[in-house]
N, C-alpha and C. Protein backbone atom coordinates (compact mmCIF):
# COMPACT_ATOMS: atom_id res chain seq x y z
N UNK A 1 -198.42 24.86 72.15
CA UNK A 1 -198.08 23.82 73.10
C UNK A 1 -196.63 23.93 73.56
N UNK A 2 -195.79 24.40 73.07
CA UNK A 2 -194.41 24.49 72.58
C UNK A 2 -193.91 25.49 74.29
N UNK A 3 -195.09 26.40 73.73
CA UNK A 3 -194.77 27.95 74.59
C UNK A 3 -195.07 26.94 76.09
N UNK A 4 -196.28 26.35 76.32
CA UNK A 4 -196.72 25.88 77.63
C UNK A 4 -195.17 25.15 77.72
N UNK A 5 -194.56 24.13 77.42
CA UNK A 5 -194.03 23.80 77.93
C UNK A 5 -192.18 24.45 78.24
N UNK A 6 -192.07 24.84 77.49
CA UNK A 6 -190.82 26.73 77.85
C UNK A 6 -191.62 27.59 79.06
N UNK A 7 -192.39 27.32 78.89
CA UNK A 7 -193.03 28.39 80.40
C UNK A 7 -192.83 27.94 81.49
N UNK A 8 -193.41 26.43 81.81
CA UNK A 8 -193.61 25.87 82.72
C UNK A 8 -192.32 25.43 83.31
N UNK A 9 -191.20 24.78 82.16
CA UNK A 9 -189.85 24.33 82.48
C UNK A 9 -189.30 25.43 83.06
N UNK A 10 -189.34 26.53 82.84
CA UNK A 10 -187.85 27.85 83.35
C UNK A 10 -188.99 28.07 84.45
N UNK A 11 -190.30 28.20 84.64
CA UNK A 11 -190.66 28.76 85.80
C UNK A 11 -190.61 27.77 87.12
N UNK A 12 -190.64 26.53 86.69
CA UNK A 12 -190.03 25.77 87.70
C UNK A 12 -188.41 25.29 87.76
N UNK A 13 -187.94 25.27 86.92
CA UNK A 13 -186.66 25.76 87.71
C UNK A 13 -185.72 26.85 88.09
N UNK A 14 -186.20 27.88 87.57
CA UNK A 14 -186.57 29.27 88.40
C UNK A 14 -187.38 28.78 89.90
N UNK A 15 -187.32 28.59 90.25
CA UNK A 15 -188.25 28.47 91.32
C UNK A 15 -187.15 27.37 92.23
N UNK A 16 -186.40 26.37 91.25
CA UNK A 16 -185.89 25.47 92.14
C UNK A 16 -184.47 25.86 92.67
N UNK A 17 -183.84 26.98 91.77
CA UNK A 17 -182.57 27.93 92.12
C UNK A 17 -183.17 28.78 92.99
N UNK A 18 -184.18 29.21 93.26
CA UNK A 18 -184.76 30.37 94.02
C UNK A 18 -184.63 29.54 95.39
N UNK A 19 -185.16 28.46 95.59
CA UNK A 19 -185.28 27.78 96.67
C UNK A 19 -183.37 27.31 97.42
N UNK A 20 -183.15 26.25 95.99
CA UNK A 20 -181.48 26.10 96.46
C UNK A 20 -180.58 27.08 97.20
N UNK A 21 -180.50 28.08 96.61
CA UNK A 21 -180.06 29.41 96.94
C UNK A 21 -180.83 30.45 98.04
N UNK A 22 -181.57 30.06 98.16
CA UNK A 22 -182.36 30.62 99.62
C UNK A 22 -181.87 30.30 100.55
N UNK A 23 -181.25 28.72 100.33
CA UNK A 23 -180.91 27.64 101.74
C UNK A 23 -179.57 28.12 101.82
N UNK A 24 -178.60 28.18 101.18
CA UNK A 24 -177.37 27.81 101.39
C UNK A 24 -176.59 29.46 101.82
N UNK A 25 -175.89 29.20 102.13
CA UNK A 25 -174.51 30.54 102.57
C UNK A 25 -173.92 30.61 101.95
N UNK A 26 -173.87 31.20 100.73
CA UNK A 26 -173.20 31.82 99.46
C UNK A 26 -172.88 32.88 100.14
N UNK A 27 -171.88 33.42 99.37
CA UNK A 27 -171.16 35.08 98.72
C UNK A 27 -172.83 35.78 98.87
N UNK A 28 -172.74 37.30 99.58
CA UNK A 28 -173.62 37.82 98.70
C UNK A 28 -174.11 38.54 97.39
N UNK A 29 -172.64 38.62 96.81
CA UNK A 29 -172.72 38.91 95.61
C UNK A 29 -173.43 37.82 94.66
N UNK A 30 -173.29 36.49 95.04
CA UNK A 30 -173.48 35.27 94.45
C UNK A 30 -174.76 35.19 94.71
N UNK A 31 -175.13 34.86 96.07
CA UNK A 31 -177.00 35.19 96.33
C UNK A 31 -177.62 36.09 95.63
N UNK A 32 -177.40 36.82 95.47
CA UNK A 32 -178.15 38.34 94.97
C UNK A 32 -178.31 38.08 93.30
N UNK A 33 -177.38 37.83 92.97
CA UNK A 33 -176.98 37.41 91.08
C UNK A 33 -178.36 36.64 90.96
N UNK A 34 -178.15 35.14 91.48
CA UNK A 34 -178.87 34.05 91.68
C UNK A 34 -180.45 34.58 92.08
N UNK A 35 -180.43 35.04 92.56
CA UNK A 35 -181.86 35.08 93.06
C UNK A 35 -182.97 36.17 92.10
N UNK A 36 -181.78 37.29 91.51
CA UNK A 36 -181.92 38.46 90.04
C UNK A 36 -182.63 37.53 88.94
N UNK A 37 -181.89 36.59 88.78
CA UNK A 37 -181.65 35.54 87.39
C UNK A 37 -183.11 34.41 87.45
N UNK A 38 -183.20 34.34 88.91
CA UNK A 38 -184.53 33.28 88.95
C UNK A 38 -185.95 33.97 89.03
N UNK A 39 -185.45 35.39 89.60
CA UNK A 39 -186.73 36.36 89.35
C UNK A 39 -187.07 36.32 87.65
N UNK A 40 -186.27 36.64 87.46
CA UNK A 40 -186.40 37.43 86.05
C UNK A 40 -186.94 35.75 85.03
N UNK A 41 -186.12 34.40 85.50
CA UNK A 41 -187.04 33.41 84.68
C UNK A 41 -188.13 33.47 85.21
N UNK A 42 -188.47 33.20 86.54
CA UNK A 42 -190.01 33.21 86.91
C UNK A 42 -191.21 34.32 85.92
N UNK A 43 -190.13 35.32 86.14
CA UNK A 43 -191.42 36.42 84.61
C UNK A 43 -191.17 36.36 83.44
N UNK A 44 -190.24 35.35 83.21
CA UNK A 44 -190.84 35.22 82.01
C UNK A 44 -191.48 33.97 81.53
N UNK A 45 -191.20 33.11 82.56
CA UNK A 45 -192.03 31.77 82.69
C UNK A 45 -193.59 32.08 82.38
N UNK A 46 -193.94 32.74 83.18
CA UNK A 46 -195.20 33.31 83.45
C UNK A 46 -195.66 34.45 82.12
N UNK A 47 -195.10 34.96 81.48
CA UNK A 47 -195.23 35.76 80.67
C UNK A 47 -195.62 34.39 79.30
N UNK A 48 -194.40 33.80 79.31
CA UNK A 48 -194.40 32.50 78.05
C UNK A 48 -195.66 32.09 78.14
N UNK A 49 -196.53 32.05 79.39
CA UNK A 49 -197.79 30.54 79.49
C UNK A 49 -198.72 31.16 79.14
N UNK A 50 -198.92 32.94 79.68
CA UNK A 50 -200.14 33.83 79.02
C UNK A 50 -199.99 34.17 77.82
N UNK A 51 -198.87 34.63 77.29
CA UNK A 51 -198.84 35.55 76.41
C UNK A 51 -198.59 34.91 75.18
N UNK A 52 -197.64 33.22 75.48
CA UNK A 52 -197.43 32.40 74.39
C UNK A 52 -196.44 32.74 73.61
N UNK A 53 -195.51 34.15 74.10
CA UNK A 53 -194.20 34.85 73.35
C UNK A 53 -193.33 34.32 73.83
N UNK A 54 -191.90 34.81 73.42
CA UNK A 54 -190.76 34.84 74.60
C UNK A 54 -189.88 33.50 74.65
N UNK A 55 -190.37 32.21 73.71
CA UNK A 55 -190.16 30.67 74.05
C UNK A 55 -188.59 30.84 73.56
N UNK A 56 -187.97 31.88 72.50
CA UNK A 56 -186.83 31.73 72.79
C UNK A 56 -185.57 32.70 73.81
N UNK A 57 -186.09 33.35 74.28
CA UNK A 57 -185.58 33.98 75.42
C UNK A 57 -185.87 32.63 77.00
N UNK A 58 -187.17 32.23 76.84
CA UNK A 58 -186.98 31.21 78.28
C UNK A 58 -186.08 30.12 77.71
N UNK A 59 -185.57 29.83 76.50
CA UNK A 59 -184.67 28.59 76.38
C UNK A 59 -182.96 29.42 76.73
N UNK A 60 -183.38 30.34 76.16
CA UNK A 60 -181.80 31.24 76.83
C UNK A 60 -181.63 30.99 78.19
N UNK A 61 -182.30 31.65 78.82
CA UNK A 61 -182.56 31.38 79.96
C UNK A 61 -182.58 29.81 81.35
N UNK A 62 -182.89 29.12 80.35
CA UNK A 62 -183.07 27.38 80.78
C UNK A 62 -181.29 27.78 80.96
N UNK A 63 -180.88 27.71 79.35
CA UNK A 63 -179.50 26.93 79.14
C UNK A 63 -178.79 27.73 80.13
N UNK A 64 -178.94 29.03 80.73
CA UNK A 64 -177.78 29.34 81.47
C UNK A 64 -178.04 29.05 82.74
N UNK A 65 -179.09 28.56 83.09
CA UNK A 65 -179.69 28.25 84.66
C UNK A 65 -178.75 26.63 84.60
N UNK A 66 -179.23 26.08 83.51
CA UNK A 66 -178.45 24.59 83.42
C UNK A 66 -176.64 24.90 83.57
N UNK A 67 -176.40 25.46 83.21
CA UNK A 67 -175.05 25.77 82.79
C UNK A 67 -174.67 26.39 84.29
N UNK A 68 -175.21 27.08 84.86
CA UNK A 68 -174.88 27.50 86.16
C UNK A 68 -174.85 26.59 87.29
N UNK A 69 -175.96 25.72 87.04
CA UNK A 69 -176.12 24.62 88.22
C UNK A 69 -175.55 23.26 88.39
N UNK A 70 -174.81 23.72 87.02
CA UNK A 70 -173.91 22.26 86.97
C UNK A 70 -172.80 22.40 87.58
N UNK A 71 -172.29 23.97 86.70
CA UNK A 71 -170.64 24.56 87.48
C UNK A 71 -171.11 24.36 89.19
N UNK A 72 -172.08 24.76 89.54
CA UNK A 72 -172.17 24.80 90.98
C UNK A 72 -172.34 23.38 91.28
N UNK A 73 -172.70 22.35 91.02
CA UNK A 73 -172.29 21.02 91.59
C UNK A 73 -171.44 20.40 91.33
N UNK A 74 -170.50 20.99 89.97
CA UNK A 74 -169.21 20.32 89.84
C UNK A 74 -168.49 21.06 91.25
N UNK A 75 -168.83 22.14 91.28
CA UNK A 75 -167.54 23.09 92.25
C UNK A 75 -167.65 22.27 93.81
N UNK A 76 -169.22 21.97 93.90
CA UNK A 76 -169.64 21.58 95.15
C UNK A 76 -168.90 20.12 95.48
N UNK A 77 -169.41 19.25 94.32
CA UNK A 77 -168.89 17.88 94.63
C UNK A 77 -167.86 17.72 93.37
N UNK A 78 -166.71 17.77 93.65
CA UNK A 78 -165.93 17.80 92.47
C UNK A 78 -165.76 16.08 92.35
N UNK A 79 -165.68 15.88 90.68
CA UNK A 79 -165.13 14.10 90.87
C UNK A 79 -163.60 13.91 89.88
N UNK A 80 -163.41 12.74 89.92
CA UNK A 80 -162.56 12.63 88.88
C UNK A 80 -162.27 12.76 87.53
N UNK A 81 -161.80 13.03 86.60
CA UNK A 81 -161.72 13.27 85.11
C UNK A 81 -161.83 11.94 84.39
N UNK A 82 -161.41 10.82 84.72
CA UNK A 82 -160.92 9.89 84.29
C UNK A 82 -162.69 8.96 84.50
N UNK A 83 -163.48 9.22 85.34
CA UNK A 83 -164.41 8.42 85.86
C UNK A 83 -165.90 8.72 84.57
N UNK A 84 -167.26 7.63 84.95
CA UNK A 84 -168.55 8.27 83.97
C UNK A 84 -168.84 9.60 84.93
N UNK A 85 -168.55 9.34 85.95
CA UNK A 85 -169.30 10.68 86.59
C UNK A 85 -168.80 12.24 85.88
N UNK A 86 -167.79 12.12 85.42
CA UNK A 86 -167.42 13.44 84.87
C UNK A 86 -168.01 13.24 83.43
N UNK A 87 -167.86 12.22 82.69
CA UNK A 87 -169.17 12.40 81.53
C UNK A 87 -170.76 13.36 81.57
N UNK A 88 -171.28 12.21 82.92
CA UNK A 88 -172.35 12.64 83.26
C UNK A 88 -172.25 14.19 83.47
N UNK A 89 -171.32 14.61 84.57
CA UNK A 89 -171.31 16.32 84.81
C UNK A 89 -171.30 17.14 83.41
N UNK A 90 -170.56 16.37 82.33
CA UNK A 90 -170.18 17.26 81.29
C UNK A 90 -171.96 17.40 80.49
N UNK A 91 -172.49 16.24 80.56
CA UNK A 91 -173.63 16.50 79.91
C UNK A 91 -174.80 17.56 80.57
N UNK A 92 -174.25 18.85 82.07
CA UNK A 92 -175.35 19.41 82.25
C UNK A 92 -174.78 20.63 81.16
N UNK A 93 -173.54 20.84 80.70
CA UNK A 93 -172.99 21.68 80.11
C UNK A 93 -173.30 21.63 78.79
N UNK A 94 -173.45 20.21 78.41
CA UNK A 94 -173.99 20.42 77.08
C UNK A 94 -175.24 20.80 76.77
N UNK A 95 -176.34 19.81 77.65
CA UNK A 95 -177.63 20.86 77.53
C UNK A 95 -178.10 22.23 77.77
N UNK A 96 -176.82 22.69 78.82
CA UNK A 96 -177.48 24.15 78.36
C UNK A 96 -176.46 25.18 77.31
N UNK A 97 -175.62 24.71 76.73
CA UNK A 97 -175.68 25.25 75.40
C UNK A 97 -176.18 24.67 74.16
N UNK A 98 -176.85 23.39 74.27
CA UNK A 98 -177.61 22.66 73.31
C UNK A 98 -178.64 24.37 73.89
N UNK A 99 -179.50 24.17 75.02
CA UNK A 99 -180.52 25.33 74.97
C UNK A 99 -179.89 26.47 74.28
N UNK A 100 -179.10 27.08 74.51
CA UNK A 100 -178.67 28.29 74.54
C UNK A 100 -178.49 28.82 73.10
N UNK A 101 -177.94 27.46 72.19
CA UNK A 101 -177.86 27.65 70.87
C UNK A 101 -179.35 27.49 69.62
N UNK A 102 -180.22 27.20 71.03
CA UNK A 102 -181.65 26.66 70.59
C UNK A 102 -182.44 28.33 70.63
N UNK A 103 -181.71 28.71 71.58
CA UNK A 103 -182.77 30.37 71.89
C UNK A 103 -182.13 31.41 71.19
N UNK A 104 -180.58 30.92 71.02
CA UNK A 104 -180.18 32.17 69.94
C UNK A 104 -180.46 32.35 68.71
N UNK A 105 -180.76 30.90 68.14
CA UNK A 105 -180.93 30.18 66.73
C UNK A 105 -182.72 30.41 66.50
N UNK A 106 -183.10 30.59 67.28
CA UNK A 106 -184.85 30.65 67.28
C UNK A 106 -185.29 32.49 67.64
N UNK A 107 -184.21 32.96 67.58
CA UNK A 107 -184.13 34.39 67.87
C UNK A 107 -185.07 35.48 66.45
C-alpha cells in the first residue's frame, strides 16, 4: 500500500513541475534540468505502482522536487524574514529533507 502511495505522489507531482515549467520562460539550462528530473520521477512513479520497488528512491526524489519548488517560490515571491509567511516557506524545506532523510534512511 505504502509503494501505491510513493508512486502515485512523485508521479503526480512529476507531472505538476512538468506542467509549471512547460509554462514559464526559464533559463534553458533550468528548463531542460527541470523537465530531466520530472521525466525521470514520472518513471519511477510508474515503475513504484507496477513493480512495488523503488519507494525509497521516489521519496528521494519527492524531497528534492519539494525542495526545488519551494526555492523557486521563495525566489519567485520573496517575503519577509520577520513574518509567518517565511515560517510557512521554511516548512517546504523541511519536508523535503524530512523526505530525503526518509529515502536515504530506507535505502
Amino acid at each position: 500500500m505504502i509503494h501505491l502511495v510513493w508512486g502515485f505522489s512523485l508521479l503526480f507531482s512529476s507531472i505538476f513541475v512538468f506542467l509549471l515549467f512547460q509554462k514559464k520562460d526559464n533559463r534553458v539550462t533550468v528548463k531542460y534540468l527541470c523537465l530531466f528530473g520530472a521525466l525521470i520521477g514520472a518513471i519511477l512513479g510508474i515503475l513504484n505502482i507496477f513493480v512495488q520497488k523503488y519507494d525509497s528512491y521516489c521519496s528521494i526524489c519527492i524531497g528534492v522536487l519539494c525542495i526545488f519548488f519551494t526555492y523557486y517560490d521563495n525566489k519567485k515571491h520573496p517575503v519577509s524574514k520577520i513574518t509567518n509567511a517565511y515560517i510557512s516557506s521554511l516548512q517546504g524545506y523541511v519536508a523535503g529533507i524530512g523526505f530525503l532523510l526518509y529515502g536515504i534512511f530506507h535505502l
